[in-house]
Protein backbone atom coordinates (compact mmCIF):
# COMPACT_ATOMS: atom_id res chain seq x y z
CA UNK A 1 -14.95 -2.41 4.45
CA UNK A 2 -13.40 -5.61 5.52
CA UNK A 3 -15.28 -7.74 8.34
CA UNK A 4 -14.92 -8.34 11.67
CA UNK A 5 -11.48 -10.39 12.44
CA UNK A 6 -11.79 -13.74 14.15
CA UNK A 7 -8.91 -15.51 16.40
CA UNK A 8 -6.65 -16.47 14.86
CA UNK A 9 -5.64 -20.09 15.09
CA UNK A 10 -1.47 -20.79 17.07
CA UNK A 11 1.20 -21.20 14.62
CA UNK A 12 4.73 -20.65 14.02
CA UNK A 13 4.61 -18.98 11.40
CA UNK A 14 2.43 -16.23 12.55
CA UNK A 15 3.70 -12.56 13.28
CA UNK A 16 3.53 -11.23 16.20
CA UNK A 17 0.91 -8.81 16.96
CA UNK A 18 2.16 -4.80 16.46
CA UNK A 19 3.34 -3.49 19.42
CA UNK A 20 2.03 -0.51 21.40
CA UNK A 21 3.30 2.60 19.41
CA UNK A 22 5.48 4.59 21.08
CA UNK A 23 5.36 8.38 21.18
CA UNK A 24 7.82 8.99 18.43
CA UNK A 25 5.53 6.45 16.42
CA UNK A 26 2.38 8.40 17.57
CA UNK A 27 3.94 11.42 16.89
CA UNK A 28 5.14 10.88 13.31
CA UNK A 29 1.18 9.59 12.68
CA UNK A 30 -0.26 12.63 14.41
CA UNK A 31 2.12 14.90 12.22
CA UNK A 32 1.21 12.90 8.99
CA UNK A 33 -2.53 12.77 9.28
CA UNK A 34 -1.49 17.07 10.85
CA UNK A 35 -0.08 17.84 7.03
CA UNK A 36 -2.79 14.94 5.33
CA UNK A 37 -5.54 17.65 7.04
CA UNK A 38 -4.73 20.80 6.48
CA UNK A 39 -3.69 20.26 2.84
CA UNK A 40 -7.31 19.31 1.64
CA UNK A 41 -6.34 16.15 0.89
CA UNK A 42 -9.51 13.24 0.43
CA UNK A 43 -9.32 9.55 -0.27
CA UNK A 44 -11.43 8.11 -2.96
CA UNK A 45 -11.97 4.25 -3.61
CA UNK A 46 -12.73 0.96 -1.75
CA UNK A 47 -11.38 -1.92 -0.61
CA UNK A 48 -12.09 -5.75 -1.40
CA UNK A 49 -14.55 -7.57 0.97
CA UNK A 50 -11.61 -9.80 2.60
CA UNK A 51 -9.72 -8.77 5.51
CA UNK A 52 -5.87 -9.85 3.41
CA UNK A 53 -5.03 -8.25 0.75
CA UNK A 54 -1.75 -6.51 -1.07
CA UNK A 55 -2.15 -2.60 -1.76
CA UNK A 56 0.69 -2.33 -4.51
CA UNK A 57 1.36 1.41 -4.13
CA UNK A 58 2.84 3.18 -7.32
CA UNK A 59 3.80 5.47 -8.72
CA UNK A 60 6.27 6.48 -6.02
CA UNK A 61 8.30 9.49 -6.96
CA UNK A 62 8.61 11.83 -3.57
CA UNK A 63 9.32 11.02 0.90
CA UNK A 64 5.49 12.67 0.38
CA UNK A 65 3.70 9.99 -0.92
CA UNK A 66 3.90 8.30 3.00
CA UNK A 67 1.84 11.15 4.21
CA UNK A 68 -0.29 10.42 1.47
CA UNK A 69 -0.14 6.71 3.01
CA UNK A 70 -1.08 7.61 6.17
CA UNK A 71 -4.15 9.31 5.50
CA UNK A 72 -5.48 6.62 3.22
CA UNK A 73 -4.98 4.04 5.52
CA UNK A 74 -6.29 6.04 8.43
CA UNK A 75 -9.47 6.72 6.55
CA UNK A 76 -10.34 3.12 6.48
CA UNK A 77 -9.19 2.14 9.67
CA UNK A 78 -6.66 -0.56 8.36
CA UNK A 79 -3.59 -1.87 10.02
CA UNK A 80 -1.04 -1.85 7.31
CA UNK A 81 2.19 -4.18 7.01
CA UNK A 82 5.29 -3.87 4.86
CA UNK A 83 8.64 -6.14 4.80
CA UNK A 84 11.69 -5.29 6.69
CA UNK A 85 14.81 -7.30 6.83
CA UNK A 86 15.17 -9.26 10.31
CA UNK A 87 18.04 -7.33 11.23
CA UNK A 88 16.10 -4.16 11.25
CA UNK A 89 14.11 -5.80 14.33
CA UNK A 90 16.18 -5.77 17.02
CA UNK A 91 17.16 -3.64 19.80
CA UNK A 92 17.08 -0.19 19.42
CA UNK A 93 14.57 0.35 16.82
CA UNK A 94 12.94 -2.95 16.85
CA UNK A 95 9.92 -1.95 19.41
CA UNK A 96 9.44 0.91 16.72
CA UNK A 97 9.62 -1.15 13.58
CA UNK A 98 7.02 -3.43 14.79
CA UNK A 99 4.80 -0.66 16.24
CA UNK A 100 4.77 0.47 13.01
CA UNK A 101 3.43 -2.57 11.19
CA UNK A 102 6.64 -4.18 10.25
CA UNK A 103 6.82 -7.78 9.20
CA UNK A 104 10.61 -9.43 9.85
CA UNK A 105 11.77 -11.44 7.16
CA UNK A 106 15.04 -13.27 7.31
CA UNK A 107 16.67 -13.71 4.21
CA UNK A 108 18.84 -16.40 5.44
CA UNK A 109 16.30 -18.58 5.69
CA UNK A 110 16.08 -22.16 2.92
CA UNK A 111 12.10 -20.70 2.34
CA UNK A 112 12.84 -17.89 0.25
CA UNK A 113 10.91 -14.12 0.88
CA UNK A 114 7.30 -14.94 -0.80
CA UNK A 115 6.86 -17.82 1.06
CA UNK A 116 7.97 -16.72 4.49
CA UNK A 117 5.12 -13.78 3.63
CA UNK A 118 2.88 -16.41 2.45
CA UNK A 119 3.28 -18.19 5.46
CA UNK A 120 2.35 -15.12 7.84
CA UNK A 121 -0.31 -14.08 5.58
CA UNK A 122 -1.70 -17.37 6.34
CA UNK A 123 -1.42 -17.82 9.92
CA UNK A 124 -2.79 -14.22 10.66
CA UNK A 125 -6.58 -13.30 10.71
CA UNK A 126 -6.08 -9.77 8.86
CA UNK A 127 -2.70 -8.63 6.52
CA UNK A 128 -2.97 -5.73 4.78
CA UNK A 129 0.61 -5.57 3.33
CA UNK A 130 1.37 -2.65 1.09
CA UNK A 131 4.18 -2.91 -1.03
CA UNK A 132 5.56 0.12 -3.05
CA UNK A 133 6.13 -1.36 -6.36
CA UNK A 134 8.54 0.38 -8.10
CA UNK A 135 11.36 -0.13 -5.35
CA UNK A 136 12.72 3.35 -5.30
CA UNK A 137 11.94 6.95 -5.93
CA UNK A 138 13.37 7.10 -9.11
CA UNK A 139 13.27 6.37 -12.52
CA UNK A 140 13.38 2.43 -13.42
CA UNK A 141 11.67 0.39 -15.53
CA UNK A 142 12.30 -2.98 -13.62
CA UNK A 143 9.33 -2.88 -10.97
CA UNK A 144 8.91 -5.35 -8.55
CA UNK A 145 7.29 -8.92 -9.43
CA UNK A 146 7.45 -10.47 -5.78
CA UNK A 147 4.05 -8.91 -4.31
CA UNK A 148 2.21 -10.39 -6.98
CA UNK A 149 3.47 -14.38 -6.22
CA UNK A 150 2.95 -13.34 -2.96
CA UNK A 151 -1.02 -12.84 -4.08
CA UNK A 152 -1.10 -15.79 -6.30
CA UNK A 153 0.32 -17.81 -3.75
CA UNK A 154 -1.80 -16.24 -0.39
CA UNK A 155 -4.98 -16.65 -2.69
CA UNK A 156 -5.30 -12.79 -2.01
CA UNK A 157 -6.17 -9.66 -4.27
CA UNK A 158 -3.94 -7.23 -5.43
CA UNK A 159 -5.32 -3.48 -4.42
CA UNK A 160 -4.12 -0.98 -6.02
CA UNK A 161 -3.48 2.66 -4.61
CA UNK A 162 -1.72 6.08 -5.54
CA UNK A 163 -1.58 9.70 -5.12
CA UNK A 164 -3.02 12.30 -7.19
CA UNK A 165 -1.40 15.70 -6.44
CA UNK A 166 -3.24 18.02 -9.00
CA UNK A 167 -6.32 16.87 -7.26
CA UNK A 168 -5.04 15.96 -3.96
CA UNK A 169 -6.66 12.49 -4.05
CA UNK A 170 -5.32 9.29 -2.14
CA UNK A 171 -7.01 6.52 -4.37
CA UNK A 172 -7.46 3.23 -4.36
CA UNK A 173 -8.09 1.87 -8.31
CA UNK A 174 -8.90 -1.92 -9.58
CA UNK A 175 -8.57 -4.84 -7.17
CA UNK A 176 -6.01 -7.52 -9.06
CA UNK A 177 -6.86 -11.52 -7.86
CA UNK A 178 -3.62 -12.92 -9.87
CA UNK A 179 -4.62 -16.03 -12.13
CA UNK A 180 -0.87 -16.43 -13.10
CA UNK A 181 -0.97 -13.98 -16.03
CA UNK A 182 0.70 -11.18 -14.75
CA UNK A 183 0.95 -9.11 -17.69
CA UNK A 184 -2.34 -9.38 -18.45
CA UNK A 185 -4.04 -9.44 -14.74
CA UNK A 186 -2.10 -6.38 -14.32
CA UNK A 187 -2.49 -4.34 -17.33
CA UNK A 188 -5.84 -1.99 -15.53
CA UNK A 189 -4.02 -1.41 -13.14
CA UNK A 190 -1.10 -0.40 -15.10
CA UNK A 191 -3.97 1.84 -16.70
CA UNK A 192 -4.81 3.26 -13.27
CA UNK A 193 -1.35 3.98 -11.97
CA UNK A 194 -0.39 5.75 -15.66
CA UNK A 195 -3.49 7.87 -14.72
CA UNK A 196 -2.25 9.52 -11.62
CA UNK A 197 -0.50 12.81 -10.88
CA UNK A 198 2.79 12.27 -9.51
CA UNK A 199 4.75 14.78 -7.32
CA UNK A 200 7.58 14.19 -9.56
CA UNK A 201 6.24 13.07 -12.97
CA UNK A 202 9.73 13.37 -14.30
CA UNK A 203 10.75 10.43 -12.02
CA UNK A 204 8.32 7.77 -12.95
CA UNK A 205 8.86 5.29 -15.33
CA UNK A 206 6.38 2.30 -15.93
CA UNK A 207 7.78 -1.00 -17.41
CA UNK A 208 6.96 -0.26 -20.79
CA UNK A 209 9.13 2.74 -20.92
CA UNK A 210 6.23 5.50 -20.89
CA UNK A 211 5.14 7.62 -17.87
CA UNK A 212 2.57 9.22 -16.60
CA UNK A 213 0.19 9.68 -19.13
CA UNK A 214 -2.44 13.08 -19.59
CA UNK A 215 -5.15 11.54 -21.48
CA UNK A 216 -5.40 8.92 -18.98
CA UNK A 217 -5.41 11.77 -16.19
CA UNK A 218 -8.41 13.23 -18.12
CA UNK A 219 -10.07 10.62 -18.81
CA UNK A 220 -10.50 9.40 -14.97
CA UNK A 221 -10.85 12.94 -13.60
CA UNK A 222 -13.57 13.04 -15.89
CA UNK A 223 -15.07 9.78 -15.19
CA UNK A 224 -15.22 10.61 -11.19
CA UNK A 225 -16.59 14.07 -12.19
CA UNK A 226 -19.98 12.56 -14.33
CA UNK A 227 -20.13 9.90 -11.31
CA UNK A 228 -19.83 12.09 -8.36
CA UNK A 229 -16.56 10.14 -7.06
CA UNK A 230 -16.26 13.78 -4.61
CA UNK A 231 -14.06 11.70 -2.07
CA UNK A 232 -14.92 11.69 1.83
CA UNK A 233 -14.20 15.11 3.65
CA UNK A 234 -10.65 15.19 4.93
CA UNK A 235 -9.06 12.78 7.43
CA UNK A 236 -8.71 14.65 11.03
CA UNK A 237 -5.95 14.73 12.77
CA UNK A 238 -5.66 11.92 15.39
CA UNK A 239 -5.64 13.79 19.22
């Protein structure tokens, strides 16, 4: 569990706290952690002992896997982030987008996207900024590259977190802190994400060419089974 935030020091740079959440915001969560409930689902893993980190999400194959989200990141009480062009934070959905734990970033801008993040990461007390990986719902081998500079660069780990529909699992897997390698920093967690139980296996493509694979799947469900990784008892509903 990540430790009690401080103040955090003026700058520029900084983004600006999340707003209240309004009630369609409050609604969507209630209805999320609602469905998270009632469908048995449990979250399984930790996080690193730092208050910023990345959770790269993958794989991502259904509009599902944000329920799955929510419940994860309810369960540890986290604040999560994710990247939305500046545009998307004005006037009428602005007050939503930032309720929500948006981060503007204008790509306009001479500083290009990873170090206008690695600037806010910087000037901010907590970031939890989760990234979804793959960059769309279907089948691609060209994931994503920017969140880990953005970890290198922020001096930051790299969590990493999926579903698990046979077992109805939100998990978190190996923590990544980037040493510039990023084949090689990455290739557990390439192991971990392989291991995991899609809601559309047919849609997930890793950048190697394979997907998901079953003696992976086995081989963690087993390992959880012989150490008694059960999971905490389902997330409740929010009032």
């Amino acid at each position: 569990m990540t430790s009690v935030p401080t103040e955090p020091a003026p700058s520029s740079a900084a983004s600006p706290p999340a707003a209240p959440m309004s009630r369609l915001a409050r609604l969507l969560k209630w209805a999320s952690l609602r469905w998270f409930r009632t469908q048995g689902w449990r979250v399984v893993g930790t996080l690193p002992e730092t208050d910023k980190f990345i959770i790269a999400g993958a794989p991502h194959s259904s509009n599902y896997d944000f329920l799955v989200f929510v419940g994860v990141v309810e369960h540890f009480g986290i604040t999560p982030r994710f990247l939305g062009k500046h545009t998307l934070f004005r006037w009428p959905i602005g007050g939503f987008m930032r309720a929500m734990g948006g981060v503007s970033v204008d790509r306009r801008k001479r500083a290009n996207m990873v170090q206008q993040v690695v600037e806010k990461i910087a000037a901010a007390d907590d970031f939890a900024l989760v990234i979804a990986i793959e960059g769309t719902r279907s089948a691609t081998t060209e994931w994503r590259s920017g969140y880990y500079r953005i970890a290198q660069e922020a001096g930051i780990p790299i969590v990493c977190a999926g579903p698990d529909y046979a077992n109805k699992l939100g998990l978190l897997g190996p923590i990544i802190h980037p040493t510039g390698d990023m084949e090689a920093d990455m290739e557990p967690a390439m192991r971990f994400f392989k291991s995991l139980c899609p809601r559309h296996p047919e849609k997930v493509r890793f950048p190697d060419g394979s997907g998901p694979d079953p003696q992976l799947q086995a081989e963690r469900i087993a390992a959880m089974a012989a150490s008694g990784a059960g999971g905490s008892t389902p997330v409740e509903a929010a009032p």
